[in-house]
Protein backbone atom coordinates (compact mmCIF):
# COMPACT_ATOMS: atom_id res chain seq x y z
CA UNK A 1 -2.37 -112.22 42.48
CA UNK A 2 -3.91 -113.62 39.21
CA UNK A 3 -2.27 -116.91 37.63
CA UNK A 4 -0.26 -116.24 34.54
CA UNK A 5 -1.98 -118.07 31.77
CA UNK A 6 -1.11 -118.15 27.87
CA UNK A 7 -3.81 -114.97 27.34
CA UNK A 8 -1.47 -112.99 29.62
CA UNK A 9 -0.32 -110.04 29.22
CA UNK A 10 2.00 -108.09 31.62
CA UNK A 11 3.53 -104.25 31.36
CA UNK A 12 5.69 -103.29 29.13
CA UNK A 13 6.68 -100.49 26.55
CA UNK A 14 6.22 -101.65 23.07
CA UNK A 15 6.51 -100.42 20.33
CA UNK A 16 6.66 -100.75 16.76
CA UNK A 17 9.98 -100.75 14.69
CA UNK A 18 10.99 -100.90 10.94
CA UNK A 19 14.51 -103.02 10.10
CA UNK A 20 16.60 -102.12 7.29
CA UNK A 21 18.71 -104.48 5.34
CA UNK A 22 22.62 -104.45 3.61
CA UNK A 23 20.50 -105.70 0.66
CA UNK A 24 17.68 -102.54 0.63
CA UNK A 25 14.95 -104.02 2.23
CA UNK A 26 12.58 -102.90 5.29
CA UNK A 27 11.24 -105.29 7.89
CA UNK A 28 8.66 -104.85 10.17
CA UNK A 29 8.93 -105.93 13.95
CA UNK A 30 8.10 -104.99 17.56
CA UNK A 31 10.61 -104.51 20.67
CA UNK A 32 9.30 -104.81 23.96
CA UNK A 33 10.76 -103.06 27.12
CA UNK A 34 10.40 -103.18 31.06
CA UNK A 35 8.17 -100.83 31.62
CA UNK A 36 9.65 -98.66 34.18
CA UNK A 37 13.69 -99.69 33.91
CA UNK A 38 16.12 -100.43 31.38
CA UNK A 39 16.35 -103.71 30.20
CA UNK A 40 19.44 -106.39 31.35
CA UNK A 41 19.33 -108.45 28.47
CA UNK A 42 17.79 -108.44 24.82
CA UNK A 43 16.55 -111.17 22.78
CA UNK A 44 16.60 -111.35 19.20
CA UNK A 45 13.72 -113.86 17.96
CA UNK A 46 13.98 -115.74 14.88
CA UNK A 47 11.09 -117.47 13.69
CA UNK A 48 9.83 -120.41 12.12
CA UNK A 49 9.67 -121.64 8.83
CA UNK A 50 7.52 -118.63 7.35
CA UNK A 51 6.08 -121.21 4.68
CA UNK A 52 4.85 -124.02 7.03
CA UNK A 53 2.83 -120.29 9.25
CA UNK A 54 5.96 -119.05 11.16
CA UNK A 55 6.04 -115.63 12.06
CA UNK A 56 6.97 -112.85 14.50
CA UNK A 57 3.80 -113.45 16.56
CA UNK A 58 4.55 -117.77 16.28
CA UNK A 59 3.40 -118.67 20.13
CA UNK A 60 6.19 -118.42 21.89
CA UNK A 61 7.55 -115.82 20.84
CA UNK A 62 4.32 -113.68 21.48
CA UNK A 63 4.38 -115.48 24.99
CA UNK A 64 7.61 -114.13 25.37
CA UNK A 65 7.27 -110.44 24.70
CA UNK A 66 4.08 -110.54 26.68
CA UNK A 67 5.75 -111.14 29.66
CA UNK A 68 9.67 -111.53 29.94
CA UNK A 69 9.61 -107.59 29.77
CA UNK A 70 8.16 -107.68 33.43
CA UNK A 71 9.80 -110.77 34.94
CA UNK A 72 12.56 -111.03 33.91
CA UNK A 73 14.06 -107.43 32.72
CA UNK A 74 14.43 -108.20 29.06
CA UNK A 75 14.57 -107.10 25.84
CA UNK A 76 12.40 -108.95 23.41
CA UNK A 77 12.75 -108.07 19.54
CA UNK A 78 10.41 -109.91 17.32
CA UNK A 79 10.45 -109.05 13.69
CA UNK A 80 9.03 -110.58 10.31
CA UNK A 81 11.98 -112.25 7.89
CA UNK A 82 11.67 -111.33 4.30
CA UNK A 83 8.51 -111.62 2.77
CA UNK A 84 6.78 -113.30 6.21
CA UNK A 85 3.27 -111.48 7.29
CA UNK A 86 1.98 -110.82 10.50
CA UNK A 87 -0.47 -108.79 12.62
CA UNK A 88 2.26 -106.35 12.37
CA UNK A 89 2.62 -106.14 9.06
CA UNK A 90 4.38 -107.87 5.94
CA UNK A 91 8.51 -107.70 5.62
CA UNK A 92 9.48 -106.46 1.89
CA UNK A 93 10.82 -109.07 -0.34
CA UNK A 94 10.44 -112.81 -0.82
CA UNK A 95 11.49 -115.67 1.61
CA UNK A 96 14.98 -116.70 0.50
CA UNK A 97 15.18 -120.16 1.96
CA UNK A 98 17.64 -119.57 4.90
CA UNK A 99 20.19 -117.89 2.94
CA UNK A 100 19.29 -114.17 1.87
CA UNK A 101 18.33 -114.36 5.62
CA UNK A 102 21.27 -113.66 6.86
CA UNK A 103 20.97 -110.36 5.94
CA UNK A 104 17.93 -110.28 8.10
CA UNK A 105 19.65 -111.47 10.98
CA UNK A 106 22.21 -109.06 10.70
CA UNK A 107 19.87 -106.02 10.60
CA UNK A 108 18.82 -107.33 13.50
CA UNK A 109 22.03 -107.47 15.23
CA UNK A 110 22.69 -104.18 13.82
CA UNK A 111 19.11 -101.94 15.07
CA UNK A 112 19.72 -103.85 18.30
CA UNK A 113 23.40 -102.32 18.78
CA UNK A 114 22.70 -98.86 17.60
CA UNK A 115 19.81 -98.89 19.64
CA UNK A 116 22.06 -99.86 22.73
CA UNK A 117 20.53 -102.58 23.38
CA UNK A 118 22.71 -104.69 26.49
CA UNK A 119 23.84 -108.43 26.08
CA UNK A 120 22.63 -109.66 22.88
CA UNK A 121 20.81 -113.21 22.86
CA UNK A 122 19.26 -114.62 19.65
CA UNK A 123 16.52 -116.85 20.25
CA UNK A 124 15.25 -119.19 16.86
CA UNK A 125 12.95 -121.48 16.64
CA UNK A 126 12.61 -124.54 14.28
CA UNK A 127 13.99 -122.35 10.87
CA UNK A 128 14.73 -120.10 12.96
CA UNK A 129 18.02 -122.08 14.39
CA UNK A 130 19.10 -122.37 11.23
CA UNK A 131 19.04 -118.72 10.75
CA UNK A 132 20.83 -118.58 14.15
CA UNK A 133 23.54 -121.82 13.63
CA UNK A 134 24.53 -120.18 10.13
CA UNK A 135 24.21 -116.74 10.50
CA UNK A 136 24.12 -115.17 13.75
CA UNK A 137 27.58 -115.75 15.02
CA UNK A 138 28.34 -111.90 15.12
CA UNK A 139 30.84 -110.08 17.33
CA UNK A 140 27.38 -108.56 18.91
CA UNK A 141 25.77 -111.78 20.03
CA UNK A 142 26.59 -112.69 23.46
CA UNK A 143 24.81 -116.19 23.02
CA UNK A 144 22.14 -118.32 21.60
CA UNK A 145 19.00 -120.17 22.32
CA UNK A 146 18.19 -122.56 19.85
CA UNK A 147 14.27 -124.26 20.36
CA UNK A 148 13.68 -127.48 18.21
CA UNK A 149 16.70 -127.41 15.66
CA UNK A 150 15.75 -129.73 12.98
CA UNK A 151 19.61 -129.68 12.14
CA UNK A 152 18.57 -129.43 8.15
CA UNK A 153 20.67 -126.47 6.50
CA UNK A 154 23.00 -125.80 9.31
CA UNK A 155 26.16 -128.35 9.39
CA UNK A 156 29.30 -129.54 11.57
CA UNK A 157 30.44 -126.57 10.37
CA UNK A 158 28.37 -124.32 11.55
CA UNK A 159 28.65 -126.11 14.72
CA UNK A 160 32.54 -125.91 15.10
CA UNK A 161 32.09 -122.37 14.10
CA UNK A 162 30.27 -121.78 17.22
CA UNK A 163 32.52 -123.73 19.52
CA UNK A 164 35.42 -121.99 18.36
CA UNK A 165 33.87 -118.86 19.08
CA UNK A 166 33.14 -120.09 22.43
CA UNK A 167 30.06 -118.48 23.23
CA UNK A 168 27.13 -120.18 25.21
CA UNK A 169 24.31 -122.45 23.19
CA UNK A 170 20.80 -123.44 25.11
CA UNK A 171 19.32 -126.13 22.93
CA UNK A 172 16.39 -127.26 23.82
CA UNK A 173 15.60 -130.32 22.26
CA UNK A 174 11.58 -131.88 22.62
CA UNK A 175 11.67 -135.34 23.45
CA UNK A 176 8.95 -136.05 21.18
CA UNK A 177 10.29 -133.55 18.35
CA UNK A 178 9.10 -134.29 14.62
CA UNK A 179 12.72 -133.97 13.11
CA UNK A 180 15.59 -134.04 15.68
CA UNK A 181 15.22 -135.79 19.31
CA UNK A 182 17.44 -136.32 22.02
CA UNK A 183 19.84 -139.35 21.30
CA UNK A 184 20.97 -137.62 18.12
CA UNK A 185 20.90 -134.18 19.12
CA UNK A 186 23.22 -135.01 21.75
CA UNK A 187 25.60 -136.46 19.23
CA UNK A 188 25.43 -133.50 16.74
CA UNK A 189 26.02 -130.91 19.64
CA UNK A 190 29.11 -132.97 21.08
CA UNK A 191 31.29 -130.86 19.44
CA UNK A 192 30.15 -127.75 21.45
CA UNK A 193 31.94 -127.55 24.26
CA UNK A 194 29.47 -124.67 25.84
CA UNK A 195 25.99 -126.22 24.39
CA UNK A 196 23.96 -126.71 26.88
CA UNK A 197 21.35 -129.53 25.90
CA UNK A 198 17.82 -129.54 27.70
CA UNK A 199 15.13 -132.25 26.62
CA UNK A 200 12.15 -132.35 27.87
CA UNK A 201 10.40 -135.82 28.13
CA UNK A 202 7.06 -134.91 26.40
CA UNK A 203 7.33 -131.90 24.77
CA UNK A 204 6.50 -131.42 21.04
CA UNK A 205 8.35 -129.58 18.06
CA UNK A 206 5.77 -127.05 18.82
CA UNK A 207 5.65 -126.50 22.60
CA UNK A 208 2.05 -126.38 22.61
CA UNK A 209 0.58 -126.22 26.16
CA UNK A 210 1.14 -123.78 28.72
CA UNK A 211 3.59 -126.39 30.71
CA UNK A 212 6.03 -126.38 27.33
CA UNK A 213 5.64 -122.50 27.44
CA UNK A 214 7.06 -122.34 31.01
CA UNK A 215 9.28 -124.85 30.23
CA UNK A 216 11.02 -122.72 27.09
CA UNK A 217 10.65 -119.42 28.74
CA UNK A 218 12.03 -120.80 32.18
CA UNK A 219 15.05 -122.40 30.86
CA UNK A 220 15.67 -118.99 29.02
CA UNK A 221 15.68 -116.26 31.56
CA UNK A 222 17.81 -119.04 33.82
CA UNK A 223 20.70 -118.34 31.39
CA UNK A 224 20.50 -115.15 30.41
CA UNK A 225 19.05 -113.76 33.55
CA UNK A 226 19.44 -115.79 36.07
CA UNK A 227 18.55 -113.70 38.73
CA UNK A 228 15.16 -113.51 37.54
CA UNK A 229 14.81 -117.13 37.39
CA UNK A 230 12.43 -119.09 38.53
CA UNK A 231 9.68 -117.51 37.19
CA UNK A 232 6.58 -116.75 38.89
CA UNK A 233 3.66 -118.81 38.47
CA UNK A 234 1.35 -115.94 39.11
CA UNK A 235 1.47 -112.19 39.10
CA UNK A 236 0.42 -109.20 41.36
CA UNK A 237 -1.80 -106.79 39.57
């Protein structure tokens, strides 16, 4: 048994995909798969802000496809938004400031459900929720995990749009978070009858620090797969 640590990386199939957009543009991304059986679940990762460094490989994200393939049985899809650059690769076109991204969400949604993909999750981060709060309320999407929403370009009304279509909301707010925290965030998400508010005393906007990893990546598989959860500490080689 070797301890999982943030260097880890477990078995999977990966491989790399392209992403077309309604508006004629190609995005670059990678899907992971369990390596020997089809997955349960699929997540759909929206980044950061791609200005401020956020990207398909952003941390936790990367943490994510490195190992949810193997304990958990899912589906991790990780892909550039317009004009964002990576390891992988650079997305065509020019970062639109959360709103000619919702055609990137949608292709998304789209390659995920042609590819028959099961149970649709989309998972943003920071920007990313924004993306998801305005955007990603599709017939496709079973649910949403939203990590440090700052709350900035998504309203109430994206907000009521998402408790009328009463589907499931993780939100994990950082107790220590740079833009939203706790006391407020529990406020704003008041009006979502199925959001499901986590806040962790000392984590950061970030969720630097392998504790903050587990934390994010814990709370995740115990809603969309909880079956798989908790997750293992350490894993046999």
């Amino acid at each position: 048994m070797s301890e999982i640590r943030a260097s880890t990386v477990l078995p999977a199939r990966r491989a790399p995909v392209t992403l077309p957009t309604e508006d004629g543009l190609t995005l670059v991304g990678e899907l992971a798969l369990p390596a020997e059986r089809p997955p349960v679940a699929t997540l759909i990762c929206l980044h950061p802000l791609p200005t401020h460094g956020g990207m398909m490989d952003s941390h936790l994200f990367r943490k994510a496809a490195n190992r949810l393939p193997a304990m958990a049985d899912l589906a991790v899809l990780r892909f550039n938004t317009r004009g964002t650059a990576s390891e992988r690769g650079r997305s065509e076109g020019t970062f639109g400031g959360g709103d000619a991204e919702r055609y990137d969400v949608a292709a998304a949604v789209t390659w995920c459900t042609r590819a028959g993909l099961p149970r649709l999750w989309l998972v943003g981060w920071s920007f990313g929720t924004e993306l998801v709060l305005r955007w990603g309320n599709l017939p496709a999407v079973e649910g949403a995990v939203l990590l440090s929403p700052p709350l900035h370009r998504a309203g109430d009304a994206d907000l009521d749009a998402w408790a009328a279509s009463g589907k499931p909301l993780l939100v994990l707010v950082p107790g220590l978070d740079d833009y939203l925290r706790p006391p407020e965030a529990r406020k704003r998400f008041a009006r979502v009858p199925r959001a499901d508010l986590v806040a962790p005393e000392r984590a950061k906007h970030l969720w630097v620090g392998e504790p903050s990893v587990r934390i994010v990546l814990g709370e995740i598989v115990r809603h969309v797969n909880p079956h798989a959860w908790p997750l293992p500490a350490e894993w046999e080689e």
